[in-house]
Protein backbone atom coordinates (compact mmCIF):
# COMPACT_ATOMS: atom_id res chain seq x y z
CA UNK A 1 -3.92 -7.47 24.96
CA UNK A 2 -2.16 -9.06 21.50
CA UNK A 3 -3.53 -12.62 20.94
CA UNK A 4 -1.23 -14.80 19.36
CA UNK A 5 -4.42 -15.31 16.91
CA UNK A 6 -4.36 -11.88 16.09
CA UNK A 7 -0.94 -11.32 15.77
CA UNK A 8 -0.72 -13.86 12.74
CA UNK A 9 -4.24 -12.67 11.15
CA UNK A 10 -2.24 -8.96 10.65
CA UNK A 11 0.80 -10.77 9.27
CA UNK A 12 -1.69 -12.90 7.31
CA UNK A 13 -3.84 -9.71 5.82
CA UNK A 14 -0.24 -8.06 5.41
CA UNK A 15 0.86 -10.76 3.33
CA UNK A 16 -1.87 -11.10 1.06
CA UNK A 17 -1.89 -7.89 -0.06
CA UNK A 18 1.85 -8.87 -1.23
CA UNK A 19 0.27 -11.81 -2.68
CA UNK A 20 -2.36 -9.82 -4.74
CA UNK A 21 -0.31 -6.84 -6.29
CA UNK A 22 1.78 -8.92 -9.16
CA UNK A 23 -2.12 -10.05 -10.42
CA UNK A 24 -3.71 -6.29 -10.10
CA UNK A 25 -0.82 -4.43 -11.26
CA UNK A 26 -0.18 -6.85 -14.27
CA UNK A 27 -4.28 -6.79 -15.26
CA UNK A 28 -4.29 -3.53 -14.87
CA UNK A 29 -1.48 -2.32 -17.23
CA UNK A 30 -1.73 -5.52 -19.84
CA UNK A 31 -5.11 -6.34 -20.37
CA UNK A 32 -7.63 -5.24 -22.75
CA UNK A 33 -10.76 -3.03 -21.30
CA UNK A 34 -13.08 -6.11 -21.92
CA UNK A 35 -10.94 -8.24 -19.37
CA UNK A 36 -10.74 -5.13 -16.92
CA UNK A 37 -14.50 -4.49 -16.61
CA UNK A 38 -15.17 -8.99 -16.93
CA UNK A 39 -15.47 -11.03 -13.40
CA UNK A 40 -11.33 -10.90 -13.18
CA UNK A 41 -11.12 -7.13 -13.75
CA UNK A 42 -14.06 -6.77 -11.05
CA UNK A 43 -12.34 -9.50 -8.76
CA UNK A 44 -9.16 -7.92 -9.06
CA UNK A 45 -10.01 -4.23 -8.50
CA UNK A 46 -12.38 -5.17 -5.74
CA UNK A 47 -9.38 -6.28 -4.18
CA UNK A 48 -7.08 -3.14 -5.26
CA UNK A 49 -9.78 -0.62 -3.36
CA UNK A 50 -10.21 -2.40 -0.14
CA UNK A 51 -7.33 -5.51 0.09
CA UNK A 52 -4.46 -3.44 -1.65
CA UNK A 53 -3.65 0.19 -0.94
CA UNK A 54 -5.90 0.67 1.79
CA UNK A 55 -5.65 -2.77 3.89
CA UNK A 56 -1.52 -1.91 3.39
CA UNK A 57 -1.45 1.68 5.13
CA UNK A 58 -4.42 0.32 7.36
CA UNK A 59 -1.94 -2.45 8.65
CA UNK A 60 1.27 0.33 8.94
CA UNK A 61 -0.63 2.55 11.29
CA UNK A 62 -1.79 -0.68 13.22
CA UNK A 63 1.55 -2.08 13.67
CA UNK A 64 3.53 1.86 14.42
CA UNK A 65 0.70 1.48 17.34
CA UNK A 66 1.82 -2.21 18.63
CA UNK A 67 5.46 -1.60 18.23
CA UNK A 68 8.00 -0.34 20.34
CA UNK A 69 8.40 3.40 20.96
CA UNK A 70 11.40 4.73 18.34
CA UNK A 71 13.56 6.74 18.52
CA UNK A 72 13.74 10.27 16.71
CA UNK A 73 16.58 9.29 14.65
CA UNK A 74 15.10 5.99 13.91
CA UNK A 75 11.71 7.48 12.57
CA UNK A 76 13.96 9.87 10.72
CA UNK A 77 16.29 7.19 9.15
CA UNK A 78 13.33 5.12 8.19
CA UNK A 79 11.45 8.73 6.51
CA UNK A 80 14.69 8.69 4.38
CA UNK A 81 14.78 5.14 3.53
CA UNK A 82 11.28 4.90 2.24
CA UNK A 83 12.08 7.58 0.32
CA UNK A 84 14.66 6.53 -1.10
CA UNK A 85 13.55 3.49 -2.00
CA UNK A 86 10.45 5.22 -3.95
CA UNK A 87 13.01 6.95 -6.27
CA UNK A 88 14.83 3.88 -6.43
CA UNK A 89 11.74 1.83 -7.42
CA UNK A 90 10.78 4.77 -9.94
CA UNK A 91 14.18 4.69 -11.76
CA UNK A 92 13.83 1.04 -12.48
CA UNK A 93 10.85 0.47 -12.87
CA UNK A 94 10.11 3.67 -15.24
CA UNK A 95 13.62 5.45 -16.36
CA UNK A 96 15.52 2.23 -17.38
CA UNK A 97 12.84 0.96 -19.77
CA UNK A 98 12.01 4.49 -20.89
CA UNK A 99 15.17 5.17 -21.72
CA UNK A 100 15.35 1.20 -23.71
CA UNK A 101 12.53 1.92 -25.43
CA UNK A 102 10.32 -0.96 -23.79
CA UNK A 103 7.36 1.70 -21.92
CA UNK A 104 4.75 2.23 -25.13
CA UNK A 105 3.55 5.54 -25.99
CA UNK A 106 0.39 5.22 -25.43
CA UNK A 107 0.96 4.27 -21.67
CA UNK A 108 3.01 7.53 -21.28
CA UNK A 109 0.06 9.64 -23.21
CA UNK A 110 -2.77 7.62 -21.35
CA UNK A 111 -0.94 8.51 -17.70
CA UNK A 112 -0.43 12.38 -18.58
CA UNK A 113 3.46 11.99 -19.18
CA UNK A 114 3.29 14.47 -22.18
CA UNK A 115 6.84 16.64 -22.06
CA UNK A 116 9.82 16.33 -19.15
CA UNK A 117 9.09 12.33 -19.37
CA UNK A 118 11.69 11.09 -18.02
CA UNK A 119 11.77 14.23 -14.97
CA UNK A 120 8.47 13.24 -14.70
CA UNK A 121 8.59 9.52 -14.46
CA UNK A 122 11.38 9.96 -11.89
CA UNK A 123 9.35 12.23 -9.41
CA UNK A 124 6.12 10.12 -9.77
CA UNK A 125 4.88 10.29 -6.34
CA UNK A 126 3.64 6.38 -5.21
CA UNK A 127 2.71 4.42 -2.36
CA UNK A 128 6.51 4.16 -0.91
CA UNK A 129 6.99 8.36 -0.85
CA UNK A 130 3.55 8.02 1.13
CA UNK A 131 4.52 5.60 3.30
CA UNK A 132 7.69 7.70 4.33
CA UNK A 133 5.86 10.44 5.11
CA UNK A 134 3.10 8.84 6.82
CA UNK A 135 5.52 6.92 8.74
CA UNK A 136 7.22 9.68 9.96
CA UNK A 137 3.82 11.97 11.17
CA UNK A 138 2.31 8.38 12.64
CA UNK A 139 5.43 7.27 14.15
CA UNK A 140 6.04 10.73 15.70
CA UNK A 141 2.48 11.33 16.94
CA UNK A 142 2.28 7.77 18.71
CA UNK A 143 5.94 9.16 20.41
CA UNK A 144 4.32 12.29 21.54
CA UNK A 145 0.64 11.07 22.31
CA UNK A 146 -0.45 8.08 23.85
CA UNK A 147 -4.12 9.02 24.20
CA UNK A 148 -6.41 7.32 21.94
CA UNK A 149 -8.95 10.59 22.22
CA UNK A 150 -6.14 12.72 20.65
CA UNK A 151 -5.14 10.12 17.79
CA UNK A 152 -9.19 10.31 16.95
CA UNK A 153 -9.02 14.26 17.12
CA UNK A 154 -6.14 13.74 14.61
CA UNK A 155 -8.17 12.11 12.52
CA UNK A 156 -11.31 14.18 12.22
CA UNK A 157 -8.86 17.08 11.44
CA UNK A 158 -7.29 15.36 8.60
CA UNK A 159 -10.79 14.61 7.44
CA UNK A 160 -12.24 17.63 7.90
CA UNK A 161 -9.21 19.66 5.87
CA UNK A 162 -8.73 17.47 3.51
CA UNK A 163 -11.12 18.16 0.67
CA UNK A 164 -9.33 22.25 1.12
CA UNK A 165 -6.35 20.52 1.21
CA UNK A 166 -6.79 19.83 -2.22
CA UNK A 167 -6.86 23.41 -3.53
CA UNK A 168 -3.80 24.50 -2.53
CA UNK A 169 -1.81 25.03 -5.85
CA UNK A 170 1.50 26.47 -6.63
CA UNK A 171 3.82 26.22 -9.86
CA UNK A 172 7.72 25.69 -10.32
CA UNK A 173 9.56 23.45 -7.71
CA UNK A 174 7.39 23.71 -4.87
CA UNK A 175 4.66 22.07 -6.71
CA UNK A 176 6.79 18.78 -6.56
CA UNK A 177 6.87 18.28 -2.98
CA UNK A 178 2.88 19.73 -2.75
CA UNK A 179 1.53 17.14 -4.89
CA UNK A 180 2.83 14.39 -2.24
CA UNK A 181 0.42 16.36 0.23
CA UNK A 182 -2.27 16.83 -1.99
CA UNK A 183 -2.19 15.82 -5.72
CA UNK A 184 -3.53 13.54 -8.02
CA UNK A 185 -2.06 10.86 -10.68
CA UNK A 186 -0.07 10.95 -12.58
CA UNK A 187 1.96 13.34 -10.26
CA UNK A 188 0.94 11.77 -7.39
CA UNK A 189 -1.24 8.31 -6.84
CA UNK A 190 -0.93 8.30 -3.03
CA UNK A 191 -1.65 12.17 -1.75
CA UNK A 192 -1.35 12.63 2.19
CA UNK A 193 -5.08 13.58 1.77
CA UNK A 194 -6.85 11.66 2.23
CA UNK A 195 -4.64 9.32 2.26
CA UNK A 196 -2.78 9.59 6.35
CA UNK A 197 -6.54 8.35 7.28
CA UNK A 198 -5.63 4.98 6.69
CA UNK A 199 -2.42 4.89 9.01
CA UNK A 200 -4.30 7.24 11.26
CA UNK A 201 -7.32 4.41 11.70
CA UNK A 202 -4.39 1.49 11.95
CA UNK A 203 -2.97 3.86 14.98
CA UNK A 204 -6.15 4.30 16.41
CA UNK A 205 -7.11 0.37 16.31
CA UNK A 206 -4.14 -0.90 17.37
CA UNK A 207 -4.35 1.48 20.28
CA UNK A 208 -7.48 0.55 21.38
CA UNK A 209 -6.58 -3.04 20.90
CA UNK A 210 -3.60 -2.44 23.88
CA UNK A 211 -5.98 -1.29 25.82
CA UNK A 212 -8.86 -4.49 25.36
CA UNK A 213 -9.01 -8.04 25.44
CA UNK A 214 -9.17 -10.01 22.52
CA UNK A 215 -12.85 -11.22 22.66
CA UNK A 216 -13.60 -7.14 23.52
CA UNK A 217 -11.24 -5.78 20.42
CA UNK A 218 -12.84 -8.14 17.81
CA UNK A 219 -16.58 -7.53 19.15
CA UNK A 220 -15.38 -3.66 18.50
CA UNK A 221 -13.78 -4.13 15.04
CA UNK A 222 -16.81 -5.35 14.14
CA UNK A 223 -18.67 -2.54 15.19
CA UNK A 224 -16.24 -0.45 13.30
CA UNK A 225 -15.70 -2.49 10.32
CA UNK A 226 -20.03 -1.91 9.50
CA UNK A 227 -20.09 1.66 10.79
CA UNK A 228 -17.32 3.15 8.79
CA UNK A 229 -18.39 1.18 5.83
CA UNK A 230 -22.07 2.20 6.45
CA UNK A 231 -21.63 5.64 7.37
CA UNK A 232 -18.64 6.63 4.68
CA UNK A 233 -21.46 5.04 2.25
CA UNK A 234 -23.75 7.10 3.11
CA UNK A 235 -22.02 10.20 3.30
CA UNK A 236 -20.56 9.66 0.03
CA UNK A 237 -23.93 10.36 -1.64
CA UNK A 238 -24.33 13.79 -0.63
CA UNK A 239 -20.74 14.60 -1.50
CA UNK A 240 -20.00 16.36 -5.27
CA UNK A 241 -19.46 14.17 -7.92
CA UNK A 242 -15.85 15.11 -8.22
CA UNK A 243 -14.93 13.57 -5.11
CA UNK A 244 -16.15 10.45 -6.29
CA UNK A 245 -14.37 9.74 -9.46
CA UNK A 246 -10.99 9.58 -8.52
CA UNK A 247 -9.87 6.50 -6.02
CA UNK A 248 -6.32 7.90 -5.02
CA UNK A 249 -8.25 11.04 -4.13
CA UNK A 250 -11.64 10.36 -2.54
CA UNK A 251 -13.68 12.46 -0.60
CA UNK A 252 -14.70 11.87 3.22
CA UNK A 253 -17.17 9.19 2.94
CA UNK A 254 -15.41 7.15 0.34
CA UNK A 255 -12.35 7.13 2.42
CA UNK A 256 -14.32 6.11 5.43
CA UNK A 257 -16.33 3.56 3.50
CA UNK A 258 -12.70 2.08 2.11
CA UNK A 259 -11.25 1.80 5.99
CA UNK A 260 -14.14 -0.16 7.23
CA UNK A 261 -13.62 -2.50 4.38
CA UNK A 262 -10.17 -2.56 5.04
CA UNK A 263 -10.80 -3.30 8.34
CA UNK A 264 -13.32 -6.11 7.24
CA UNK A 265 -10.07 -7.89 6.09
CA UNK A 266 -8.36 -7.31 9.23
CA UNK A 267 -11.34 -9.09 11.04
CA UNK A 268 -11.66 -11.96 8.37
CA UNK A 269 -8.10 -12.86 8.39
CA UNK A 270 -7.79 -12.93 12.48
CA UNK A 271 -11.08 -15.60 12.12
CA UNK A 272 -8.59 -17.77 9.70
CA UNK A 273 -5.95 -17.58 12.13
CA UNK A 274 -8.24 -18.74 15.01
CA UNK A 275 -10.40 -21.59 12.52
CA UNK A 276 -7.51 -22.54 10.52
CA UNK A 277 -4.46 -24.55 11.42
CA UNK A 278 -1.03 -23.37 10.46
CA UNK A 279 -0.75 -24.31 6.80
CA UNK A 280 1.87 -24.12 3.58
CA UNK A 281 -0.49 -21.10 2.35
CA UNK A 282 0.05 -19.62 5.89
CA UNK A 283 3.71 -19.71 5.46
CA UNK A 284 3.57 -18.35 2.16
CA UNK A 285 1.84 -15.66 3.67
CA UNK A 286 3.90 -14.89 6.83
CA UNK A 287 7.25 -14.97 4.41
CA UNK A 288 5.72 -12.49 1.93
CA UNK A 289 4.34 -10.34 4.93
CA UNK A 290 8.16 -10.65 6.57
CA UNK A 291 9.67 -8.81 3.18
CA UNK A 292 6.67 -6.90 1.77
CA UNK A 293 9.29 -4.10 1.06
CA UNK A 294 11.45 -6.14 -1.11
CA UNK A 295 8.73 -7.63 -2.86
CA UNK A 296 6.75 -4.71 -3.66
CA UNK A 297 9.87 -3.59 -5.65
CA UNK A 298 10.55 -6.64 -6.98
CA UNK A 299 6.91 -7.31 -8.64
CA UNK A 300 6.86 -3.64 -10.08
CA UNK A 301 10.31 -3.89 -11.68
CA UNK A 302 9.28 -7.11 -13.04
CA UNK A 303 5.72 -6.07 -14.94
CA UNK A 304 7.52 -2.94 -15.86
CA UNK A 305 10.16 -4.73 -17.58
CA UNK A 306 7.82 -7.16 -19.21
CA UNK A 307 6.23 -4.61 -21.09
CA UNK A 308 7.99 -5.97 -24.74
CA UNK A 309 6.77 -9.27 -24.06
CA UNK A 310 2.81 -8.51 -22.79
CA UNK A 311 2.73 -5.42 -24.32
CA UNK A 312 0.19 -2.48 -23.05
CA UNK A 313 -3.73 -3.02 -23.01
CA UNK A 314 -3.61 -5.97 -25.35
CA UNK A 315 -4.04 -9.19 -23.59
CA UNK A 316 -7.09 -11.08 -23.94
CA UNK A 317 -8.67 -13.38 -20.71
CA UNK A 318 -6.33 -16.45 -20.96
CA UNK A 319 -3.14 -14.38 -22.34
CA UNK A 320 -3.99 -11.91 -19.08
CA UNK A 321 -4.31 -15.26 -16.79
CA UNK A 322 -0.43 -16.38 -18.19
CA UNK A 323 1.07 -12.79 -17.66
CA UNK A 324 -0.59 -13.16 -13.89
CA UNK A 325 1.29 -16.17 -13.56
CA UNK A 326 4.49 -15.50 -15.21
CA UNK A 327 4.90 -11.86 -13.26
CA UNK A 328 3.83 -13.40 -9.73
CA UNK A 329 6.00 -16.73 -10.09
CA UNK A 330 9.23 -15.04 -11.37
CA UNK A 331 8.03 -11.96 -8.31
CA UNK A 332 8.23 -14.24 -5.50
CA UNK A 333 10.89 -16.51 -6.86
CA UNK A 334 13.37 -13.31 -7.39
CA UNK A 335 12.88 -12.37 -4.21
CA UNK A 336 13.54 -16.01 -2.69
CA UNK A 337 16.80 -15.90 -4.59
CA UNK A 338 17.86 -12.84 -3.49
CA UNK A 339 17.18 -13.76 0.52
CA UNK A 340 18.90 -16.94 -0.13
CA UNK A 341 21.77 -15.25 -1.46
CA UNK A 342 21.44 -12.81 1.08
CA UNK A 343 21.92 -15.24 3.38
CA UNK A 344 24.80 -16.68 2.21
CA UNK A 345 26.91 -14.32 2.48
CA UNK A 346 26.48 -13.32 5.40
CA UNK A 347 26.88 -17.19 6.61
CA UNK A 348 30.41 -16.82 4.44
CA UNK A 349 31.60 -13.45 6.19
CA UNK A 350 30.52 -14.32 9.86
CA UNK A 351 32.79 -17.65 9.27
CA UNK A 352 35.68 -15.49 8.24
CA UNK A 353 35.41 -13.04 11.01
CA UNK A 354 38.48 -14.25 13.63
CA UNK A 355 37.17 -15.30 17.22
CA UNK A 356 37.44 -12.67 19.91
């Protein structure tokens, strides 16, 4: 059974990885290699590998499990949405300054963008074409399946295929849609392997959690949280070395070790719900959690478009610490002017619609 403490700690973990991304993302395409591989660079990509990417699709499985059953259409109207939204956030974020002359060359040559740029650029394969497809097989399974012992089979098959997954190859057209499955940057950042074992685990969890009482699901996530981590750890040094070298395409035990330390945020933040009283930071939280969607696109667009002004790979500790600020701040306050707008006008409309 949901606690009302755990119900906020998964909004809470959900919003902080909103919180995090304008500070990763800006590091990680402004500053110099000095600052990346200092104490922020090593704070900040800590928090990339096991509070970013993987907490996120962690938390999207979890909540698919929790929610209410959906509808095919729905499921397939959300698919499309995501997607849509990927292409969206790929033409604004990469095509419009491309085309302005505001992305530097050397970012294009450093991410493999050599000929086709801008085709290229366009059909870059991200965390939003991920999430529609893992969405869709998540969301679908949990409408088929309700056992817990078949979401687990599920998940040792994607784990088991995966690293053969990665060898399928094909050229023209059909390798566009193939490197969503199983490709690597800078065609694709987010491949379904290995990546659908994050949602898969957030299924999994928040099944189990319908199914025990709260004391009983956090004694268990703790169980989980050190086994994964432990055991994908372990694993990981027998595996080759080129299934180590690339995060967005890991082998079996660093995926495993990366969703128990995903988890470990799942369990940390339902201990500050229970410890801590409802707080300003809190809210922050739970607003940035309510419109992660929004503000994901809104914090890429914004250290995309501030590439003239921080430049690429150039920023020093203190310059890097004022580019964190500036891209976070104007982030979150773009998106709380658009809401408010938002709002607005829908207030105006609804008072202009005649009674019935």
């Amino acid at each position: 059974m949901l606690t009302q403490y755990q119900r906020q700690g998964f909004s809470l973990a959900r919003g902080f990885v909103v919180l995090v991304m304008p500070a990763i993302h800006a590091v990680l395409l402004y500053s110099t290699l000095p600052v990346k591989q200092g104490p922020l660079g090593m704070l900040l990509g800590f928090l990339a590998e096991t509070s970013g990417a993987p907490l996120f699709m962690l938390l999207m499985g979890l909540f698919i499990a929790l929610g209410r059953e959906k509808t095919t259409a729905y499921i397939l109207k959300r698919m499309g949405m995501l997607l849509a939204a990927g292409y969206l956030l790929n033409g604004c974020k990469l095509l419009l300054p491309y085309h302005w002359g505001w992305i530097p060359q050397q970012f294009l040559t450093d991410s493999g963008v050599t000929e086709n740029t801008a085709t290229q650029l366009f059909l870059t394969g991200d965390i939003l074409q991920f999430a529609a497809i893992a969405y869709a097989c998540c969301a679908v399974l949990r409408k088929r399946i309700t056992s817990v012992t078949w979401y687990g089979l599920a998940f040792l098959i994607v784990l088991l295929i995966t690293p053969f997954a990665w060898k399928l190859q094909c050229d023209g057209i059909p390798a566009i849609p193939l490197a969503l499955l199983n490709g690597k940057p800078p065609q694709a950042f987010f491949p379904l392997f290995p990546w659908l074992l994050y949602p898969l685990a957030g299924l999994i969890t928040g099944a189990l959690l319908t199914r025990l009482n709260g004391t009983d699901f956090n004694k268990l996530l703790i169980i989980l949280t050190t086994g994964l981590a432990l055991a994908g750890y372990l694993l990981s040094l027998a595996e080759p070395p080129e299934w180590k070298t690339e995060f967005y395409r890991l082998g079996r035990g660093g995926t495993l070790f990366h969703i128990g330390l995903a988890m470990g945020w799942v369990l940390l933040f339902i201990g500050l719900a229970k410890k801590i009283r409802k707080n300003y930071f809190f809210d922050l939280l739970q607003w940035l959690s309510d419109n992660i969607l929004l503000a994901y696109i809104l914090q890429w667009i914004v250290i995309f478009w501030c590439f003239p002004l921080f430049g690429y790979n150039r920023l020093q500790l203190f310059s890097s610490l004022l580019a964190v600020y500036a891209t976070a701040t104007t982030s979150f306050l773009l998106l709380f002017f658009i809401l408010s707008g938002s709002k607005k006008i829908k207030r105006f409309y609804e008072r202009r619609q005649p009674d019935l």
